[in-house]
N, C-alpha and C. Protein backbone atom coordinates (compact mmCIF):
# COMPACT_ATOMS: atom_id res chain seq x y z
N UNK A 1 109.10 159.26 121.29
CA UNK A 1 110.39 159.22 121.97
C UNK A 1 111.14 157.94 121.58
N UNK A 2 112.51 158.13 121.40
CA UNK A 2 113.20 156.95 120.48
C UNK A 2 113.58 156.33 121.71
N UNK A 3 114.45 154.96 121.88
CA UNK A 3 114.69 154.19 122.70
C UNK A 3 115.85 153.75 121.95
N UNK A 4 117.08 153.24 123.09
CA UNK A 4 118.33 153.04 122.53
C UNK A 4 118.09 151.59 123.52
N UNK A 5 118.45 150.56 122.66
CA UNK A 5 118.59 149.12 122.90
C UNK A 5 119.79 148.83 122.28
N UNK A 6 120.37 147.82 123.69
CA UNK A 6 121.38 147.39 123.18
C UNK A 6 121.87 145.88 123.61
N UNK A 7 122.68 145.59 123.02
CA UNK A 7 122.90 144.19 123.00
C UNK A 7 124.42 143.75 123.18
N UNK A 8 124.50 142.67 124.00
CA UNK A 8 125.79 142.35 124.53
C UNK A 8 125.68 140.93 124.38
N UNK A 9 127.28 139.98 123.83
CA UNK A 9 127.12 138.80 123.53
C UNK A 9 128.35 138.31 123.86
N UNK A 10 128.27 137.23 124.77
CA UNK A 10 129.80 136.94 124.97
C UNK A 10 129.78 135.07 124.68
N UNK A 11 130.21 134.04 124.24
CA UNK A 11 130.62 133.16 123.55
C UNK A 11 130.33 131.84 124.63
N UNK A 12 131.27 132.30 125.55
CA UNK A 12 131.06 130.43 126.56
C UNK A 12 130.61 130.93 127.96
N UNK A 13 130.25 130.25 128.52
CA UNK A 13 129.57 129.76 130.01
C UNK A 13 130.31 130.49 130.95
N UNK A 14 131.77 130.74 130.71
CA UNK A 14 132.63 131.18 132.09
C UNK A 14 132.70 132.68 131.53
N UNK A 15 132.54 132.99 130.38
CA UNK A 15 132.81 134.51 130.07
C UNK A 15 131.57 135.08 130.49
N UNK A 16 131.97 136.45 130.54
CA UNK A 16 130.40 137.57 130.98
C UNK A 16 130.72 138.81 130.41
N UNK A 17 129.33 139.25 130.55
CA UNK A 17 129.40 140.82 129.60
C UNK A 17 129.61 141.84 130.42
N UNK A 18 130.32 141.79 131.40
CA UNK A 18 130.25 143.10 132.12
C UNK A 18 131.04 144.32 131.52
N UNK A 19 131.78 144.07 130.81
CA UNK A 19 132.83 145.07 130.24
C UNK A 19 131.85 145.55 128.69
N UNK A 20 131.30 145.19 128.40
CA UNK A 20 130.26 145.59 127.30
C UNK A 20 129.34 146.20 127.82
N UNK A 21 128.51 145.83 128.73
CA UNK A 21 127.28 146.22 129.69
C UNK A 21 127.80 147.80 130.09
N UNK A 22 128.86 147.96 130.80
CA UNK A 22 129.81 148.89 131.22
C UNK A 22 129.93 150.19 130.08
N UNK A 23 130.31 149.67 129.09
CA UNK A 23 130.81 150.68 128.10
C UNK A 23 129.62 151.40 127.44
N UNK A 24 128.47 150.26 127.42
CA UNK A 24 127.26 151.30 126.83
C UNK A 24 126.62 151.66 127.41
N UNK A 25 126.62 151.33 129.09
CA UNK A 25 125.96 152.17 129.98
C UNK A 25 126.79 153.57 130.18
N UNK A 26 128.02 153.69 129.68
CA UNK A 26 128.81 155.14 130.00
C UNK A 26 128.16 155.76 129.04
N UNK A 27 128.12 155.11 127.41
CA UNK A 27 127.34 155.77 126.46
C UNK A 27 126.08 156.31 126.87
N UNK A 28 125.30 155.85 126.86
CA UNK A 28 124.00 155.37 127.04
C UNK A 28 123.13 154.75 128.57
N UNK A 29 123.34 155.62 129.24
CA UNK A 29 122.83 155.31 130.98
C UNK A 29 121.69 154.46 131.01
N UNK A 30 120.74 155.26 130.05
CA UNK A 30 119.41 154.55 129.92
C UNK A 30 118.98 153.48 128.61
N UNK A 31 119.94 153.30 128.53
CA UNK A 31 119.88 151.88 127.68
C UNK A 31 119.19 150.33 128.18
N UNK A 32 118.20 150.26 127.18
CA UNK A 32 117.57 148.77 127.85
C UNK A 32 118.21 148.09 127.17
N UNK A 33 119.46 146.84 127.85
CA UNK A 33 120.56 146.13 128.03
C UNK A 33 119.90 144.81 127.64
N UNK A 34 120.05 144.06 126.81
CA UNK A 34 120.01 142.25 126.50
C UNK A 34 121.34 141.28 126.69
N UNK A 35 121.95 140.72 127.26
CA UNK A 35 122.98 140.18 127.41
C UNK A 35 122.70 138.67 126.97
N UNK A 36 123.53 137.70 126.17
CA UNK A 36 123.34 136.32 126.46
C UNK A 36 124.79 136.02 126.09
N UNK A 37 124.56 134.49 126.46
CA UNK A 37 125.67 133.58 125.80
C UNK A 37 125.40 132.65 125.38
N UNK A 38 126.03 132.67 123.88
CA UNK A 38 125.71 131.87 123.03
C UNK A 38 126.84 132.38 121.57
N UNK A 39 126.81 131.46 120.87
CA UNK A 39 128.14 131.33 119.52
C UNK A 39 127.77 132.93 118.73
N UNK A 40 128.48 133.20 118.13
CA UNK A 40 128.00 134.63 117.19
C UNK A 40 128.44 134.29 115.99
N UNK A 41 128.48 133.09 115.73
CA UNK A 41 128.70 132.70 114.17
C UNK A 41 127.42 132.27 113.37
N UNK A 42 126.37 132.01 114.04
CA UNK A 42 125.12 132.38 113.32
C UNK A 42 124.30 133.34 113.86
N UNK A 43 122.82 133.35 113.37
CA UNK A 43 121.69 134.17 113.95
C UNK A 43 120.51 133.14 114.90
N UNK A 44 121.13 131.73 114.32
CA UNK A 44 120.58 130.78 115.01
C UNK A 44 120.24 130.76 116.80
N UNK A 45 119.37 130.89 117.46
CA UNK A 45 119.81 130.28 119.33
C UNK A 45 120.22 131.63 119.79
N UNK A 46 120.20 133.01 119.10
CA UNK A 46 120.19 134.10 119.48
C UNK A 46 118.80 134.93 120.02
N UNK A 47 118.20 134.25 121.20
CA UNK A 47 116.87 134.63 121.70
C UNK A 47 116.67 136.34 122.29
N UNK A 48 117.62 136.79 122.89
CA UNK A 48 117.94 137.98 123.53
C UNK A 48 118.15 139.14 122.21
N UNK A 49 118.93 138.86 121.04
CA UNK A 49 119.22 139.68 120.19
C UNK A 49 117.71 139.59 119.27
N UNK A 50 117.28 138.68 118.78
CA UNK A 50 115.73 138.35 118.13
C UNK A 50 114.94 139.17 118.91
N UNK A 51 114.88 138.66 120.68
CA UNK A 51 113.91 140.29 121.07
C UNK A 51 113.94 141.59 120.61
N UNK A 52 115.41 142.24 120.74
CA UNK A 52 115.82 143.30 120.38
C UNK A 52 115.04 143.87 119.03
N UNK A 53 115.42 142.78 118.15
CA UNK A 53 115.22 143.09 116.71
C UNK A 53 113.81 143.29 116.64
N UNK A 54 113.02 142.34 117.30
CA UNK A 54 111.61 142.90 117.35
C UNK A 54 110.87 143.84 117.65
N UNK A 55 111.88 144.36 119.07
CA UNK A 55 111.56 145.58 119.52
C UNK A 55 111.61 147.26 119.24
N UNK A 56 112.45 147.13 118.44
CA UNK A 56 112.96 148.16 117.41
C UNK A 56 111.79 148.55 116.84
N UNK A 57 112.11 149.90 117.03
CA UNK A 57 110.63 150.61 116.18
C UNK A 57 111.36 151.96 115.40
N UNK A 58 110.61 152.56 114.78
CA UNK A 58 111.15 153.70 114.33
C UNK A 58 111.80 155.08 114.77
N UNK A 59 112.65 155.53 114.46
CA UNK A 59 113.50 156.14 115.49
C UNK A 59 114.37 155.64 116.63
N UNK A 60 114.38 154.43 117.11
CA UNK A 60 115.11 154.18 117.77
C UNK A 60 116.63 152.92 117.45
N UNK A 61 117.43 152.80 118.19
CA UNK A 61 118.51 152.67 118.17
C UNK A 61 119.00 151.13 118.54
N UNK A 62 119.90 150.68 117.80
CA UNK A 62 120.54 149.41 118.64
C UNK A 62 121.99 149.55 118.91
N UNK A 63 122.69 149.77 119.43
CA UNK A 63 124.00 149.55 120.15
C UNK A 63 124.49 148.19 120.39
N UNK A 64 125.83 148.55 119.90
CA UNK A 64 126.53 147.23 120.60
C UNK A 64 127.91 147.97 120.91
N UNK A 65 128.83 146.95 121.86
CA UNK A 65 130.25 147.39 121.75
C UNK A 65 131.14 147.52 120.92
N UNK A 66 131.01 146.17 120.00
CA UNK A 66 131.61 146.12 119.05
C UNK A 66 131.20 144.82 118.36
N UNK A 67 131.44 145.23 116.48
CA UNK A 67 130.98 144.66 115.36
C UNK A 67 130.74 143.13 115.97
N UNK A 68 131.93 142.93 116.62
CA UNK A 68 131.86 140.88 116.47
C UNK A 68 130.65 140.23 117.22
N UNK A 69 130.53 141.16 118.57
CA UNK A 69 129.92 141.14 119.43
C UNK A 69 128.01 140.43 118.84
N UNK A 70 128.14 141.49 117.58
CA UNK A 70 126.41 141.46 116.71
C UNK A 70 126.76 140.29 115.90
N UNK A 71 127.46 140.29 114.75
CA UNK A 71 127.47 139.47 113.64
C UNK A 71 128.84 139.35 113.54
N UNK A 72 129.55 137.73 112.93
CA UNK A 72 129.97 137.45 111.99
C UNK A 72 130.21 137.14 111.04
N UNK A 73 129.22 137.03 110.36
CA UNK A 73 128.90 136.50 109.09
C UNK A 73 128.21 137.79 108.34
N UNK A 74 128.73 138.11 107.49
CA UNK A 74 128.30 139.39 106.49
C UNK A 74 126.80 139.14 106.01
N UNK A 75 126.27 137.87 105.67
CA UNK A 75 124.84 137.89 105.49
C UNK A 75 124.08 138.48 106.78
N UNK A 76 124.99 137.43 107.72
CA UNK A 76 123.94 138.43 109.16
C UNK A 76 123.48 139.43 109.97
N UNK A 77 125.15 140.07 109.02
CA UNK A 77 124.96 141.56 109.46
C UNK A 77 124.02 141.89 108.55
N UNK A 78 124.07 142.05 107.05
CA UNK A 78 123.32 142.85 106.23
C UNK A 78 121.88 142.71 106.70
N UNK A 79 121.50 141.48 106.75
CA UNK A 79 120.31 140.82 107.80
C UNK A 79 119.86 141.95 108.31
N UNK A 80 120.34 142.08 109.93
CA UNK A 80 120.07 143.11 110.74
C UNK A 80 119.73 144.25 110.18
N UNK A 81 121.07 144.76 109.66
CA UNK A 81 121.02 146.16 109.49
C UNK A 81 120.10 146.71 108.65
N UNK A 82 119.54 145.77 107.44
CA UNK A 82 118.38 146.11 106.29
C UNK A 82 117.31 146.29 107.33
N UNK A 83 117.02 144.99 108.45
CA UNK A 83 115.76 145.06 109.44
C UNK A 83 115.22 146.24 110.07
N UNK A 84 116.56 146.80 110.61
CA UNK A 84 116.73 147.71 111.35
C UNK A 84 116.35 149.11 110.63
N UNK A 85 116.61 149.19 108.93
CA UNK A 85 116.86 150.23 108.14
C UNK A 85 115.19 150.27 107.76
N UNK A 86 114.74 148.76 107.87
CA UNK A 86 113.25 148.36 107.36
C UNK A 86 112.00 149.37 108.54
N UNK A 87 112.43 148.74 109.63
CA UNK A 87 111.87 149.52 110.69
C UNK A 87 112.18 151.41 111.15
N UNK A 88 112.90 151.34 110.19
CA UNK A 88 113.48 153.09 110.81
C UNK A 88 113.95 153.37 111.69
N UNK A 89 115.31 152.35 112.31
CA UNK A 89 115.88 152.65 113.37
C UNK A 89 117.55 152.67 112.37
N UNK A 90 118.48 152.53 113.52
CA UNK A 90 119.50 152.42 113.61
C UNK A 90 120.37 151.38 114.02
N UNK A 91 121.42 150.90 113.59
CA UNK A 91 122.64 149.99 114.70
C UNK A 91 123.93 151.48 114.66
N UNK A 92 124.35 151.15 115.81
CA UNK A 92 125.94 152.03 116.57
C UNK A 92 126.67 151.07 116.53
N UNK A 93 127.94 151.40 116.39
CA UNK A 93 129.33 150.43 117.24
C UNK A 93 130.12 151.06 117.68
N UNK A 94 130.03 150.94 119.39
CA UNK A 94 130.51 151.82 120.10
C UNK A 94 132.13 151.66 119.84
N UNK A 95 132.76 150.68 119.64
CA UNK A 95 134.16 150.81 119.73
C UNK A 95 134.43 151.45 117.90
N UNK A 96 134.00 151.33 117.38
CA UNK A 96 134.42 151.95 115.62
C UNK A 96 134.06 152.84 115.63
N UNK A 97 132.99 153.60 116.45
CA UNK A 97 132.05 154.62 116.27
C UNK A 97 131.72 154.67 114.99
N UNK A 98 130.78 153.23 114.33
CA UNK A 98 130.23 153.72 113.04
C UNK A 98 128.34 153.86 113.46
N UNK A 99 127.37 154.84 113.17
CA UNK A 99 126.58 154.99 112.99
C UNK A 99 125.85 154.55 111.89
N UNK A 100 124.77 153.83 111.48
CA UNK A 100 123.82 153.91 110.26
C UNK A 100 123.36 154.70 110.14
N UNK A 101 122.87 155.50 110.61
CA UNK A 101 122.54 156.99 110.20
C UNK A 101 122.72 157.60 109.55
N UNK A 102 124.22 157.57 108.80
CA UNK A 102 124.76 158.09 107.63
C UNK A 102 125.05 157.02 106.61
N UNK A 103 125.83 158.04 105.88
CA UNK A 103 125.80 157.04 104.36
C UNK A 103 127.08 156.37 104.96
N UNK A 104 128.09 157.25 105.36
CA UNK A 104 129.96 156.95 105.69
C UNK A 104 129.83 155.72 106.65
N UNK A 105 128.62 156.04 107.49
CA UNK A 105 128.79 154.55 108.55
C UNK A 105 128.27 153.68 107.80
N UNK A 106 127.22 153.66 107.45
CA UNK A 106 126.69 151.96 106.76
C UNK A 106 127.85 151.33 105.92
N UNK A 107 128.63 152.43 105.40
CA UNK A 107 129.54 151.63 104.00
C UNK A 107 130.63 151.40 104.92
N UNK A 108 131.19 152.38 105.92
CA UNK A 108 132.33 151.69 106.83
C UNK A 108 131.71 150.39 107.40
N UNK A 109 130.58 149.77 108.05
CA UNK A 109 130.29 149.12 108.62
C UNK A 109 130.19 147.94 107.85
N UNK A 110 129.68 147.80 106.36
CA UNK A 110 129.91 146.64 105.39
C UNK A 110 131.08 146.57 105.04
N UNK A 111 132.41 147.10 105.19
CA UNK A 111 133.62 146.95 104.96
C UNK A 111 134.14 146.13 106.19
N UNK A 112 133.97 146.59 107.90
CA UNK A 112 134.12 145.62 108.45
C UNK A 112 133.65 144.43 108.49
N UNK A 113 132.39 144.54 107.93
CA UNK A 113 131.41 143.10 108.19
C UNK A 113 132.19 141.66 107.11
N UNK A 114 132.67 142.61 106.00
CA UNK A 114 133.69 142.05 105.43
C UNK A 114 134.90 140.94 106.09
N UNK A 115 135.53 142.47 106.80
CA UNK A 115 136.23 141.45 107.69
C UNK A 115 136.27 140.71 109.00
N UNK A 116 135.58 140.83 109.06
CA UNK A 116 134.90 140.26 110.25
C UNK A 116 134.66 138.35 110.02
N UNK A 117 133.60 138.40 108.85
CA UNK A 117 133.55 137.17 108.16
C UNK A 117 135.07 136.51 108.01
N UNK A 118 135.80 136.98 107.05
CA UNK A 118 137.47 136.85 106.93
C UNK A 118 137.94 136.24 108.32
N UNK A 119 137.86 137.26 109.38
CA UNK A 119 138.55 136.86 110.37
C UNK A 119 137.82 135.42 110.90
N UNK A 120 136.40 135.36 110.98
CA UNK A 120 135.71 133.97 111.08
C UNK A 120 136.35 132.71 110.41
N UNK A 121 136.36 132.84 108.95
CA UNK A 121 136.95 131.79 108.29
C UNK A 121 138.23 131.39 108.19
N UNK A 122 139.16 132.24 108.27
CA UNK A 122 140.55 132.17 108.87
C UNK A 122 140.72 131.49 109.82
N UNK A 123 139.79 131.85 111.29
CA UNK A 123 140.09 130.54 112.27
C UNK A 123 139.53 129.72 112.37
N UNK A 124 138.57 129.15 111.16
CA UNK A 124 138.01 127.86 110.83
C UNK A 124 138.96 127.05 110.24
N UNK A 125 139.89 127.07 109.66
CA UNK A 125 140.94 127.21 108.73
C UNK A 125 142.03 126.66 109.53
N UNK A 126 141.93 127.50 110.91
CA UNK A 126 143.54 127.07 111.96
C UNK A 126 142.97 126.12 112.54
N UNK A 127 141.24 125.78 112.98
CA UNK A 127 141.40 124.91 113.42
C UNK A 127 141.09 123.56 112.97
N UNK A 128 141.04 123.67 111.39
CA UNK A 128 140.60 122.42 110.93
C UNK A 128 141.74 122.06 110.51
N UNK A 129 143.40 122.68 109.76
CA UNK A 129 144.40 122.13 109.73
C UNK A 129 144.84 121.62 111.61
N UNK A 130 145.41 122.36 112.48
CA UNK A 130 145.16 122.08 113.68
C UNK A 130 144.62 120.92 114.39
N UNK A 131 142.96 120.47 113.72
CA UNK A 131 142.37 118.94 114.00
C UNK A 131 143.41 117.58 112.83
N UNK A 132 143.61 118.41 111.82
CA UNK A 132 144.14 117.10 110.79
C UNK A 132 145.85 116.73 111.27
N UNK A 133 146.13 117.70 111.83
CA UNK A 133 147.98 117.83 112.32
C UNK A 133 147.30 116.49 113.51
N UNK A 134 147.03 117.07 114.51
CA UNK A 134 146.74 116.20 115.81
C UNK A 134 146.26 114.69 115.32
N UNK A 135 145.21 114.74 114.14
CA UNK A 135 144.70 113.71 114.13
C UNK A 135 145.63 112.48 113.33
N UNK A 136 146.91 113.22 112.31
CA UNK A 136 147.95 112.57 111.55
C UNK A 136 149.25 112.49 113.20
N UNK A 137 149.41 113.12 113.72
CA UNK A 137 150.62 113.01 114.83
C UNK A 137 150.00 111.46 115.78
N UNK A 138 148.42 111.84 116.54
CA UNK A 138 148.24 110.74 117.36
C UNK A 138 146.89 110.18 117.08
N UNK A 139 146.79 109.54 115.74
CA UNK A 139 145.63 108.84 115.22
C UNK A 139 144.86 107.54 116.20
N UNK A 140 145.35 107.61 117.33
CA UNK A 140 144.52 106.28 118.07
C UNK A 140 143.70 107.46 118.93
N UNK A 141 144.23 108.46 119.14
CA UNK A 141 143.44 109.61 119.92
C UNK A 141 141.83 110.16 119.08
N UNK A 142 141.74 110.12 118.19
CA UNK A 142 141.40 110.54 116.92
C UNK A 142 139.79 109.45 116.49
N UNK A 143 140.71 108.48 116.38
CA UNK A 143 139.62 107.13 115.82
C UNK A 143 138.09 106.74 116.29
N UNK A 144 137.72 107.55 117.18
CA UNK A 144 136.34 107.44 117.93
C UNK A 144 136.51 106.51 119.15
N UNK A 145 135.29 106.49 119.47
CA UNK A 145 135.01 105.78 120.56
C UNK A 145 135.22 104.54 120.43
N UNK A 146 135.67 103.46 121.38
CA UNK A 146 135.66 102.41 121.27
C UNK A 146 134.22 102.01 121.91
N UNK A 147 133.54 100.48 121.26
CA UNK A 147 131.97 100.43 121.69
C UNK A 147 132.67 99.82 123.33
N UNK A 148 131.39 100.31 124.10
CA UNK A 148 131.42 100.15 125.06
C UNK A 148 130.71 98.15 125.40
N UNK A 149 130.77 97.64 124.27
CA UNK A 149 129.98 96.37 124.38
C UNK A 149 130.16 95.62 123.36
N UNK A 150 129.82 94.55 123.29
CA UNK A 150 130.46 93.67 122.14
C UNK A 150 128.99 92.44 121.52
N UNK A 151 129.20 93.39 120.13
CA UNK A 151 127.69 92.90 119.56
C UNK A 151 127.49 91.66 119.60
N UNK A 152 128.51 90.80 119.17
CA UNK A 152 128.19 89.20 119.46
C UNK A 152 127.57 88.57 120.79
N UNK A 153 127.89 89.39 121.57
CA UNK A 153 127.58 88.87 123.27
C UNK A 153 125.99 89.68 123.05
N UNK A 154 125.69 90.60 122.83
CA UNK A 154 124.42 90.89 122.40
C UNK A 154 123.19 89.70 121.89
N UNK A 155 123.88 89.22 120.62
CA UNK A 155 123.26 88.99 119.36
C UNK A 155 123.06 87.42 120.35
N UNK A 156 124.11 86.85 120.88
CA UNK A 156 123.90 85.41 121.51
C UNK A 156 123.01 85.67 122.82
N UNK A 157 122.38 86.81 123.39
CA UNK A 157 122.14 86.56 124.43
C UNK A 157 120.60 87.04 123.98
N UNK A 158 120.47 87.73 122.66
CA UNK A 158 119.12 87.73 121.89
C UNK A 158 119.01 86.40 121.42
N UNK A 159 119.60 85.71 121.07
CA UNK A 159 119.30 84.28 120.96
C UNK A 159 119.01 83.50 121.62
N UNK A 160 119.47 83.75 123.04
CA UNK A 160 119.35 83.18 124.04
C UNK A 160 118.01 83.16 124.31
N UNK A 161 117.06 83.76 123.81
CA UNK A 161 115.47 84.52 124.17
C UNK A 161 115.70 85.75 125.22
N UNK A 162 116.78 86.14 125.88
CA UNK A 162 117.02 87.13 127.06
C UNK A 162 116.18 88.29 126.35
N UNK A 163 115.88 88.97 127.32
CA UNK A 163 114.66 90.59 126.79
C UNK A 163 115.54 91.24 126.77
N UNK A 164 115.34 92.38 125.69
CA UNK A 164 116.33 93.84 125.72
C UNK A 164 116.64 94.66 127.55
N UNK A 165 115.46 94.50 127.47
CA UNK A 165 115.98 95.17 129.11
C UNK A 165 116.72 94.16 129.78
N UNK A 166 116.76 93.04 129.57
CA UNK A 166 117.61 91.95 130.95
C UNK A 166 118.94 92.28 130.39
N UNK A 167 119.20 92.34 128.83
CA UNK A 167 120.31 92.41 128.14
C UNK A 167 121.13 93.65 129.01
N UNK A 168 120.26 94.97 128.47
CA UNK A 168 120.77 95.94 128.77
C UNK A 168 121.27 96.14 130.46
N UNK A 169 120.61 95.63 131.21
CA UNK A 169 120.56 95.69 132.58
C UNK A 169 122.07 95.13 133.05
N UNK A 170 122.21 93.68 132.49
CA UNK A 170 123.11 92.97 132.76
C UNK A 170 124.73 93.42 132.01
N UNK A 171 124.85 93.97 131.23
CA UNK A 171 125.74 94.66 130.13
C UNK A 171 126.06 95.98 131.15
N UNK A 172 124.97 96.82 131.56
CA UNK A 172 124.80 98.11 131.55
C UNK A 172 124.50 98.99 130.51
N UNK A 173 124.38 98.80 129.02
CA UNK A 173 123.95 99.90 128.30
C UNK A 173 122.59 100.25 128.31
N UNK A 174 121.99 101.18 127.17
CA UNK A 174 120.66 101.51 126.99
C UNK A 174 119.94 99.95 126.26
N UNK A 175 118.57 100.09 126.85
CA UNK A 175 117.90 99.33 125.61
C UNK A 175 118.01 99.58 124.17
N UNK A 176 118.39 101.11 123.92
CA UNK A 176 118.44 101.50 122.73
C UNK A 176 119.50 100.81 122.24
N UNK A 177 120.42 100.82 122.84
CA UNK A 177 122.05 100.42 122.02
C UNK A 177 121.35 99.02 121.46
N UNK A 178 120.88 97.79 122.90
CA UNK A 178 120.44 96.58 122.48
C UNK A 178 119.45 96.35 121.01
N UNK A 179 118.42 97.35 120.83
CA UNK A 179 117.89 97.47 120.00
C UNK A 179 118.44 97.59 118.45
N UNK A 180 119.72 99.09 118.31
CA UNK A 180 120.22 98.93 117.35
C UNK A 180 121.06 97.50 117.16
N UNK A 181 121.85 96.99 117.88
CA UNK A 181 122.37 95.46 117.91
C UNK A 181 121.35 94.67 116.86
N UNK A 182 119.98 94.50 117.25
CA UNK A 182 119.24 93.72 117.20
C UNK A 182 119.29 93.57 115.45
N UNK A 183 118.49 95.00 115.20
CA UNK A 183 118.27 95.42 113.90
C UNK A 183 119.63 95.34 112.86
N UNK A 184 120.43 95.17 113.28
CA UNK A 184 121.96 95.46 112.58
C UNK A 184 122.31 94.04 112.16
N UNK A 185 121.52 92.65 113.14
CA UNK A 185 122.07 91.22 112.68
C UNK A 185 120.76 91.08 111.54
């Protein structure tokens, strides 16, 4: 008996999958559901979808809502989908309705995976011109941190014989900071 697994992925902390969860439970009632959050621009820190993939056996199925949801990156799809093809199952996308099952879905589905990637690097693109605009308009915003401490007052109060911890204590930073100080004169 095959088993339809599916997987739901939504990006930051305040978002949730209920509208994914939703759509493949209308599909699919008895679908065993993985949800997380976490980036979908790698395969990296994806613990919930890695189960999935393990769990997959022959004949059975992986679902998602839609393409972005699984992969953006065209290696990661092909990734999957070979895994999936390795084991004798399937991936769905419920919103394209492409199936692996056939020949028409796998090749529709590497055409989106196509763009999918595209659409990834495109807004890598808006936001790295985007960081260089902001960072040329208000460059004191930009310039890093200012140190929270001033190495000379360090370096004289290591001279002083004072211990890293009295340093740090009296300053407020880490011993660590005092330490790099140390090593840096």
């Amino acid at each position: 008996m095959s088993t339809i697994f599916a997987y739901c992925r939504v990006s930051t902390l305040d978002q949730d999958a209920t509208m994914q969860e939703e759509a493949i439970r209308k599909a699919y009632p008895n679908a065993v559901i993985r949800s997380e959050k976490v980036s979908g621009t790698s395969m990296k820190g994806r613990d919930k979808l890695d189960l999935l993939l393990e769990s997959v056996e022959e004949g059975d199925k992986l679902v998602v809502w839609k393409l972005d949801r699984l992969a953006r990156d065209m290696h990661d799809l092909l990734k999957i989908v070979d895994l999936l093809k390795t084991k004798g199952a399937h991936l769905e996308i419920l919103d394209q309705k492409i199936d692996t099952s056939t020949s028409t879905g796998t090749a529709f589905l590497q055409l989106l995976g196509v763009f999918a990637e595209f659409e990834t690097n495109l807004r890598k693109e808006r936001q790295a011109a985007g960081i260089a605009k902001a960072k040329r308009d208000n460059p004191e915003k930009y310039a890093g941190r200012k140190a929270s401490f001033d190495k000379d007052t360090i370096k004289g109060m290591l001279d002083e014989g004072m211990s890293q911890a009295a340093i740090s204590r009296k300053l407020g930073c880490s011993t660590k900071t005092v330490q790099r100080v140390k090593v840096s004169f």
